[in-house]
PDB file of N, CA and C in Angstrom:
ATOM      1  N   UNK A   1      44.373  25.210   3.358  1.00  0.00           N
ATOM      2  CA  UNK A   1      43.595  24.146   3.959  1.00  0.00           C
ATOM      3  C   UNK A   1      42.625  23.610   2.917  1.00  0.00           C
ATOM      4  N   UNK A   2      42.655  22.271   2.604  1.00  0.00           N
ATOM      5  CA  UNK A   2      41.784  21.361   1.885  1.00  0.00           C
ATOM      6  C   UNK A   2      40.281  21.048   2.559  1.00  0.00           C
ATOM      7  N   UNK A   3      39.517  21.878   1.850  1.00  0.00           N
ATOM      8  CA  UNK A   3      38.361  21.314   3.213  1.00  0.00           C
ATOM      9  C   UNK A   3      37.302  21.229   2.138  1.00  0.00           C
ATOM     10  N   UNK A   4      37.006  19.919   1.690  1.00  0.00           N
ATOM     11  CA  UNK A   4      35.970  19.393   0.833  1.00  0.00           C
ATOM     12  C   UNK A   4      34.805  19.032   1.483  1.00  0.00           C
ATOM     13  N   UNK A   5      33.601  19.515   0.892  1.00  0.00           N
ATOM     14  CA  UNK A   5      32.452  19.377   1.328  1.00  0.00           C
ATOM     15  C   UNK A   5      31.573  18.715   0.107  1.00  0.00           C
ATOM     16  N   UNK A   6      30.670  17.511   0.529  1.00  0.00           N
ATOM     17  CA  UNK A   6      30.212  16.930  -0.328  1.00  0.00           C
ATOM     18  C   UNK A   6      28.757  17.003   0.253  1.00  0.00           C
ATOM     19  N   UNK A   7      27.852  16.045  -0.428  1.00  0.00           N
ATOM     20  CA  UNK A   7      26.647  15.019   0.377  1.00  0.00           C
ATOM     21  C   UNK A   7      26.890  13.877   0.801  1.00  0.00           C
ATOM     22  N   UNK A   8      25.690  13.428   1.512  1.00  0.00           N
ATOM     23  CA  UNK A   8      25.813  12.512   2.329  1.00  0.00           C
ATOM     24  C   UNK A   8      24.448  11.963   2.169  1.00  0.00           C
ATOM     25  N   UNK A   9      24.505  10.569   1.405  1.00  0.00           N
ATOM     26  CA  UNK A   9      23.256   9.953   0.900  1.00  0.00           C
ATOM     27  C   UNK A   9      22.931   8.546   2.239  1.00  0.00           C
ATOM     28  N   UNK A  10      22.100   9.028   2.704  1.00  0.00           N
ATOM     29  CA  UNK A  10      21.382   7.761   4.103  1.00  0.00           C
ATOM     30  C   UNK A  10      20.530   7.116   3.514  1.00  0.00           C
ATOM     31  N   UNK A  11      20.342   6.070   2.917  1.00  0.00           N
ATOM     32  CA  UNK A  11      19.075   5.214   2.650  1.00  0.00           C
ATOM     33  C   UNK A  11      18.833   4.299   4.211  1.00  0.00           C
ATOM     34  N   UNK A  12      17.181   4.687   3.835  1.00  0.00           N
ATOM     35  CA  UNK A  12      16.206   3.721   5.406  1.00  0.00           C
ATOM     36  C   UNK A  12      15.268   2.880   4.863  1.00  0.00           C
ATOM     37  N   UNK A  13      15.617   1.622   4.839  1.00  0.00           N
ATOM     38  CA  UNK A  13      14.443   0.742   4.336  1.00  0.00           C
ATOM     39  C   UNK A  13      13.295   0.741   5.662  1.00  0.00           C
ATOM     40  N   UNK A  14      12.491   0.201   5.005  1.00  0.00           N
ATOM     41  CA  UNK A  14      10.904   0.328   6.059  1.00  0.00           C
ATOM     42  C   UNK A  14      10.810  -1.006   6.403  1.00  0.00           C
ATOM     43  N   UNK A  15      10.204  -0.834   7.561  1.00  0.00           N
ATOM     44  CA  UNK A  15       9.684  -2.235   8.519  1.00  0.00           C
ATOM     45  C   UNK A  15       8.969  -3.611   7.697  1.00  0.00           C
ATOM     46  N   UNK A  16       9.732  -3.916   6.532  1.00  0.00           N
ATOM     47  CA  UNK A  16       9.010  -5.103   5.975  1.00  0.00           C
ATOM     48  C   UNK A  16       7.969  -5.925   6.555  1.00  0.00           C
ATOM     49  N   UNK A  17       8.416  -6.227   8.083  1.00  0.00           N
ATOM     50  CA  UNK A  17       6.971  -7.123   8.509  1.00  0.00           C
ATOM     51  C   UNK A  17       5.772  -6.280   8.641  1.00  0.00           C
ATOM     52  N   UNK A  18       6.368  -5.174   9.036  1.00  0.00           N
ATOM     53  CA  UNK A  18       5.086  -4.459   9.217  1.00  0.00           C
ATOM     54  C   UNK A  18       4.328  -4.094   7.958  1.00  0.00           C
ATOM     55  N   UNK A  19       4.700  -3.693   6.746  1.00  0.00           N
ATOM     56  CA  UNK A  19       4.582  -3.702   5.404  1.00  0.00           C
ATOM     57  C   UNK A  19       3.728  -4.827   5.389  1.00  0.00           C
ATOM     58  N   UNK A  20       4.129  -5.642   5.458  1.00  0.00           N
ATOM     59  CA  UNK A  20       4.035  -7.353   4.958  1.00  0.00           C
ATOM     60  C   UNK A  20       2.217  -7.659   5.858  1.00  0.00           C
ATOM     61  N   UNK A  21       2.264  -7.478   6.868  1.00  0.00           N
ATOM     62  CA  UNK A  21       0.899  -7.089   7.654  1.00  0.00           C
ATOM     63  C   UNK A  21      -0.203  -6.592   7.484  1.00  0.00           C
ATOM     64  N   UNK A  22       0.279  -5.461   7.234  1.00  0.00           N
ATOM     65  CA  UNK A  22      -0.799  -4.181   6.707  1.00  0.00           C
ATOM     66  C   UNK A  22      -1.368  -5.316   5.224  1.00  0.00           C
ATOM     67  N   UNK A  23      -0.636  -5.476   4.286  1.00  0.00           N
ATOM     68  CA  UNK A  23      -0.982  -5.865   3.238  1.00  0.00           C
ATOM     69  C   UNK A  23      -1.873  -6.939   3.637  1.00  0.00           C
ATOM     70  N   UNK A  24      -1.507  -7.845   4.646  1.00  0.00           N
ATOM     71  CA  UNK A  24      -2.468  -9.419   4.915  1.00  0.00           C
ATOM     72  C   UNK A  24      -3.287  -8.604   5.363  1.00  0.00           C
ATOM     73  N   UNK A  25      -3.529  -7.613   6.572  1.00  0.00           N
ATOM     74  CA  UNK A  25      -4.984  -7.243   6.562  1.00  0.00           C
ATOM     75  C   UNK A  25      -5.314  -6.699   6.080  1.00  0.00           C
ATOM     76  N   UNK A  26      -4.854  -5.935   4.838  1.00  0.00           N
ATOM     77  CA  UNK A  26      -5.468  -5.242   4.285  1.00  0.00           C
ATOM     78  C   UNK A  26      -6.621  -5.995   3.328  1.00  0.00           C
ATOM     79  N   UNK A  27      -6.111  -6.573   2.588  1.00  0.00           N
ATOM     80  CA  UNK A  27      -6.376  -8.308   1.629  1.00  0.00           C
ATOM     81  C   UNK A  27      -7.367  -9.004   2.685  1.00  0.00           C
ATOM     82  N   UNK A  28      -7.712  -8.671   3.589  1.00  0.00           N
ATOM     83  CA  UNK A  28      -8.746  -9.522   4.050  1.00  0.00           C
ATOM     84  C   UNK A  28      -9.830  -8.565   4.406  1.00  0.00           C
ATOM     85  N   UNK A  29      -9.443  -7.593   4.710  1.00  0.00           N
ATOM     86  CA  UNK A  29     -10.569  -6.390   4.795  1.00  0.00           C
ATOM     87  C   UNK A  29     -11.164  -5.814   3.768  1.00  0.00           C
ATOM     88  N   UNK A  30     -10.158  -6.118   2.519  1.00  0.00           N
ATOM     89  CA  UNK A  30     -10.921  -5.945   1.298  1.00  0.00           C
ATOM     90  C   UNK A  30     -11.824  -7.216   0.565  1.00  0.00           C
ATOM     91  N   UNK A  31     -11.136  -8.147   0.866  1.00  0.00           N
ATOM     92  CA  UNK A  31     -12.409  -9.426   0.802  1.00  0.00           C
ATOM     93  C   UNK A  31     -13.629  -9.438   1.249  1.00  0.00           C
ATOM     94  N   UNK A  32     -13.759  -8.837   2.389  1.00  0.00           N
ATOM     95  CA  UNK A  32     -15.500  -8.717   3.028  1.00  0.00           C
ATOM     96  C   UNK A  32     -15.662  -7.591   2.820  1.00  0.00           C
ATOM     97  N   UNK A  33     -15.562  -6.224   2.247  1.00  0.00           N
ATOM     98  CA  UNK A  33     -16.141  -5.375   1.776  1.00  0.00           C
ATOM     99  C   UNK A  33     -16.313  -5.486   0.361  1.00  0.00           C
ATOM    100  N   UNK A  34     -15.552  -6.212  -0.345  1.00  0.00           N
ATOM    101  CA  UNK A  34     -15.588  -6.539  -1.691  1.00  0.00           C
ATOM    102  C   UNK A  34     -17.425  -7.440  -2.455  1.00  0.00           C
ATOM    103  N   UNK A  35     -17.417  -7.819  -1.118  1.00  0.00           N
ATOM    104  CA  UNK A  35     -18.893  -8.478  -1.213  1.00  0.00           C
ATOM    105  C   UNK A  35     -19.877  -7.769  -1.102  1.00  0.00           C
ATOM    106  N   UNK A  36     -20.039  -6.331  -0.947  1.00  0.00           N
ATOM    107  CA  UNK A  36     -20.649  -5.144  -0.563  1.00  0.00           C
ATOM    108  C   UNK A  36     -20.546  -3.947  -1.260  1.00  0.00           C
ATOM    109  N   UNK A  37     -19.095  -3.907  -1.814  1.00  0.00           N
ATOM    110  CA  UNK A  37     -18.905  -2.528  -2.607  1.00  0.00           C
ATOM    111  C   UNK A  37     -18.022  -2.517  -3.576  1.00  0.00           C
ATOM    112  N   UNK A  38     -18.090  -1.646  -4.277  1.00  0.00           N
ATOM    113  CA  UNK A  38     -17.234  -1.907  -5.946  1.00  0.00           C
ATOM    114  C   UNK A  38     -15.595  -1.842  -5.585  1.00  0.00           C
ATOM    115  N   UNK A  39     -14.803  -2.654  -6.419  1.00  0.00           N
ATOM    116  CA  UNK A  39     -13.347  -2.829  -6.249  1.00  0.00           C
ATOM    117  C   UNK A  39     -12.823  -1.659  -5.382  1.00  0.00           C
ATOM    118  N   UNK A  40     -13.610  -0.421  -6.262  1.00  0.00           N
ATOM    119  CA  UNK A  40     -12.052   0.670  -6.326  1.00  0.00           C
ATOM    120  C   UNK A  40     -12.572   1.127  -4.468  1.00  0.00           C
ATOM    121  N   UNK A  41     -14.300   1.266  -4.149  1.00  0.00           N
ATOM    122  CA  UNK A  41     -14.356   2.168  -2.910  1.00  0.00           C
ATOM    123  C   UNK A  41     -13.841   1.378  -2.235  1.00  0.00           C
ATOM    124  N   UNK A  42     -13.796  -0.306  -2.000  1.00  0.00           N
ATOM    125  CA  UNK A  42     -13.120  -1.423  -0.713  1.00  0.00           C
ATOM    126  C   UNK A  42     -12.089  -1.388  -0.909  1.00  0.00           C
ATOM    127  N   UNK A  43     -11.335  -1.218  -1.931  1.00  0.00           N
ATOM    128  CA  UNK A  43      -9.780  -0.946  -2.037  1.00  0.00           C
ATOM    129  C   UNK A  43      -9.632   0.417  -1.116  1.00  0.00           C
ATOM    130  N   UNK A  44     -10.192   1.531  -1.415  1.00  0.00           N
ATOM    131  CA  UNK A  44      -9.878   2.696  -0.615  1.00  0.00           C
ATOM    132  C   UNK A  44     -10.197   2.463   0.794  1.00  0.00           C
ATOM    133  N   UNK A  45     -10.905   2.393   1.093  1.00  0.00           N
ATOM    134  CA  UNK A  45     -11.373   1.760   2.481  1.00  0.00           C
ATOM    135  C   UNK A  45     -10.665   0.888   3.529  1.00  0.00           C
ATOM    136  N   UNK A  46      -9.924  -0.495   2.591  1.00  0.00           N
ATOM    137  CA  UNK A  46      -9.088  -0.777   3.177  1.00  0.00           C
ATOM    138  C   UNK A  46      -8.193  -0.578   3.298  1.00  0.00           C
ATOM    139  N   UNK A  47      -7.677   0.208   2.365  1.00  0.00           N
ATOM    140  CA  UNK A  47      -6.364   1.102   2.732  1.00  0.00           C
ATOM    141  C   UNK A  47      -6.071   2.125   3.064  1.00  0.00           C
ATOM    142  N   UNK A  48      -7.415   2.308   4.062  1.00  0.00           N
ATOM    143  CA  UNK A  48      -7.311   4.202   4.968  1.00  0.00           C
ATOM    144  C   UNK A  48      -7.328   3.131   6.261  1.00  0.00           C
ATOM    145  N   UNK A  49      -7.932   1.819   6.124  1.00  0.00           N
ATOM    146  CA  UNK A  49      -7.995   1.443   7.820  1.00  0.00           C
ATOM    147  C   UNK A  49      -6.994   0.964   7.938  1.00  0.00           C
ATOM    148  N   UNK A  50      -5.763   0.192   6.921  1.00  0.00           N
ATOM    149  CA  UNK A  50      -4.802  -0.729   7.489  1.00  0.00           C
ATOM    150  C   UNK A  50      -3.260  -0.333   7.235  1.00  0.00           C
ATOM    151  N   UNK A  51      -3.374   0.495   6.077  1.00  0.00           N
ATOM    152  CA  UNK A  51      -2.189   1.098   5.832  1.00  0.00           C
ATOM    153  C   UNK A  51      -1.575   0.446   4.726  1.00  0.00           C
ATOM    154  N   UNK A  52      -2.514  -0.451   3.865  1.00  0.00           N
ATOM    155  CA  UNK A  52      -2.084  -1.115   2.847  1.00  0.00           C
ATOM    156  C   UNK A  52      -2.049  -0.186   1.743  1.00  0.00           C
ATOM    157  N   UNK A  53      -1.009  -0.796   0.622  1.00  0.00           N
ATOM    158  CA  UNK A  53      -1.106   0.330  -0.667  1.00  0.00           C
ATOM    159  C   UNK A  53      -2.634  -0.288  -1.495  1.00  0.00           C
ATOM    160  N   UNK A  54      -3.455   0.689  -1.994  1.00  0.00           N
ATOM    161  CA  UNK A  54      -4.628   0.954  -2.513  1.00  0.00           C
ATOM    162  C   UNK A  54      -4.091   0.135  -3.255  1.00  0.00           C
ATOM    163  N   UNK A  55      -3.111   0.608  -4.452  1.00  0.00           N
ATOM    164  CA  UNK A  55      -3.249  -0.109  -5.752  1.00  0.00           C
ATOM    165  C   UNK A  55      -3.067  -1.807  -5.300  1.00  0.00           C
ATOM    166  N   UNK A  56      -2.162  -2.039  -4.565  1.00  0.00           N
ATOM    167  CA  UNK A  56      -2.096  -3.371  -3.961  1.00  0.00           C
ATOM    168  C   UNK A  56      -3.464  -4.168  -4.150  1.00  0.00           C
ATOM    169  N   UNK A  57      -4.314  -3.728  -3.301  1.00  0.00           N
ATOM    170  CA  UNK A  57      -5.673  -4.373  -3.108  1.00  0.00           C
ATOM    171  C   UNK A  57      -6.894  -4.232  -3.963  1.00  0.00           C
ATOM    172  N   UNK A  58      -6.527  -3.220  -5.030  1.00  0.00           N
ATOM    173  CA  UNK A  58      -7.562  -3.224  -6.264  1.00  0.00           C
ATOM    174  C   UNK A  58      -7.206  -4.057  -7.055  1.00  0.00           C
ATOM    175  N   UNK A  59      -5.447  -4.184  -7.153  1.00  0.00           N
ATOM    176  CA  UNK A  59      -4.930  -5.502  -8.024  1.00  0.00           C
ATOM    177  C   UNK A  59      -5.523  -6.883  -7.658  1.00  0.00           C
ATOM    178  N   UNK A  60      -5.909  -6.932  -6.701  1.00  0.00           N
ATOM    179  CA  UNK A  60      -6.539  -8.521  -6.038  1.00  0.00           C
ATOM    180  C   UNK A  60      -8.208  -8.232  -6.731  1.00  0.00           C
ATOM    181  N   UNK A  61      -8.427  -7.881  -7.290  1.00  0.00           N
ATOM    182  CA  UNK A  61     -10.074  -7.845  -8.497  1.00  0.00           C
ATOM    183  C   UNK A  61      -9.895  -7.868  -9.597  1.00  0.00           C
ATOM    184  N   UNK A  62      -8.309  -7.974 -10.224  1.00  0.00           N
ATOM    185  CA  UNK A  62      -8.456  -7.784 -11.556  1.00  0.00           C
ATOM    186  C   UNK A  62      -8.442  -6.887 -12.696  1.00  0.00           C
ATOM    187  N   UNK A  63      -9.049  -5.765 -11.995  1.00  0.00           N
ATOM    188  CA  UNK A  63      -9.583  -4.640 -12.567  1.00  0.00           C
ATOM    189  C   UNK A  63      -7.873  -3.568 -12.670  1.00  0.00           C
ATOM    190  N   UNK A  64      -8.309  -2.821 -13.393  1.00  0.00           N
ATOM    191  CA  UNK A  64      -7.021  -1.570 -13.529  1.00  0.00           C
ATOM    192  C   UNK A  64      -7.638  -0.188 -13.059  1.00  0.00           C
ATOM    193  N   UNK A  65      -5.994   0.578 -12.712  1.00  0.00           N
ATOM    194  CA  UNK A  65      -6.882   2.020 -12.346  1.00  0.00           C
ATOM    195  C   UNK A  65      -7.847   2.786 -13.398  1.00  0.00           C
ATOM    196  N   UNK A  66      -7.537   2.844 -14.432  1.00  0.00           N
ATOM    197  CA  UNK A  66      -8.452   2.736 -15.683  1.00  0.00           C
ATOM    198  C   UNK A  66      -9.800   2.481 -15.186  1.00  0.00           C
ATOM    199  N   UNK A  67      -9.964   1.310 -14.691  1.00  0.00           N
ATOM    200  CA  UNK A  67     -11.639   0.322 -14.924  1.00  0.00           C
ATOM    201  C   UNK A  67     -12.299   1.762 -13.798  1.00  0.00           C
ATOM    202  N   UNK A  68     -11.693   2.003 -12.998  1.00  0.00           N
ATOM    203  CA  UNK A  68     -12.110   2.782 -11.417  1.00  0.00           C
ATOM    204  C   UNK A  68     -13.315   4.087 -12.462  1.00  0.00           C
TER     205      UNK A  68
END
């Protein structure tokens, strides 16, 4: 009996709109804290409340993880 056993590779892409969301609020929640606090803490901040990627929203100042 021939009985081959391999893997079995599943790729799951993620909810783009929802992705896509998080990032718009994130980008706006970091705009009005940005007026208040340095790049890197409103970057963190807004991306513990919205689910945006950090580096995403520190990139909107300019600055690099470096500058932090």
């Amino acid at each position: 009996a021939d009985q081959r056993r391999g893997e079995i590779v599943l790729i799951v892409g993620g909810n783009d709109a929802q992705a896509a969301q998080a990032l718009a609020d994130g980008r706006r929640l970091y705009a009005l804290l940005r007026g208040e606090l340095a790049p890197a803490r409103a970057a963190r901040i807004a991306a513990e409340f919205t689910g945006a990627p950090r580096r995403a929203l520190y990139a909107e100042s300019g600055a690099t993880d470096t500058d932090a």
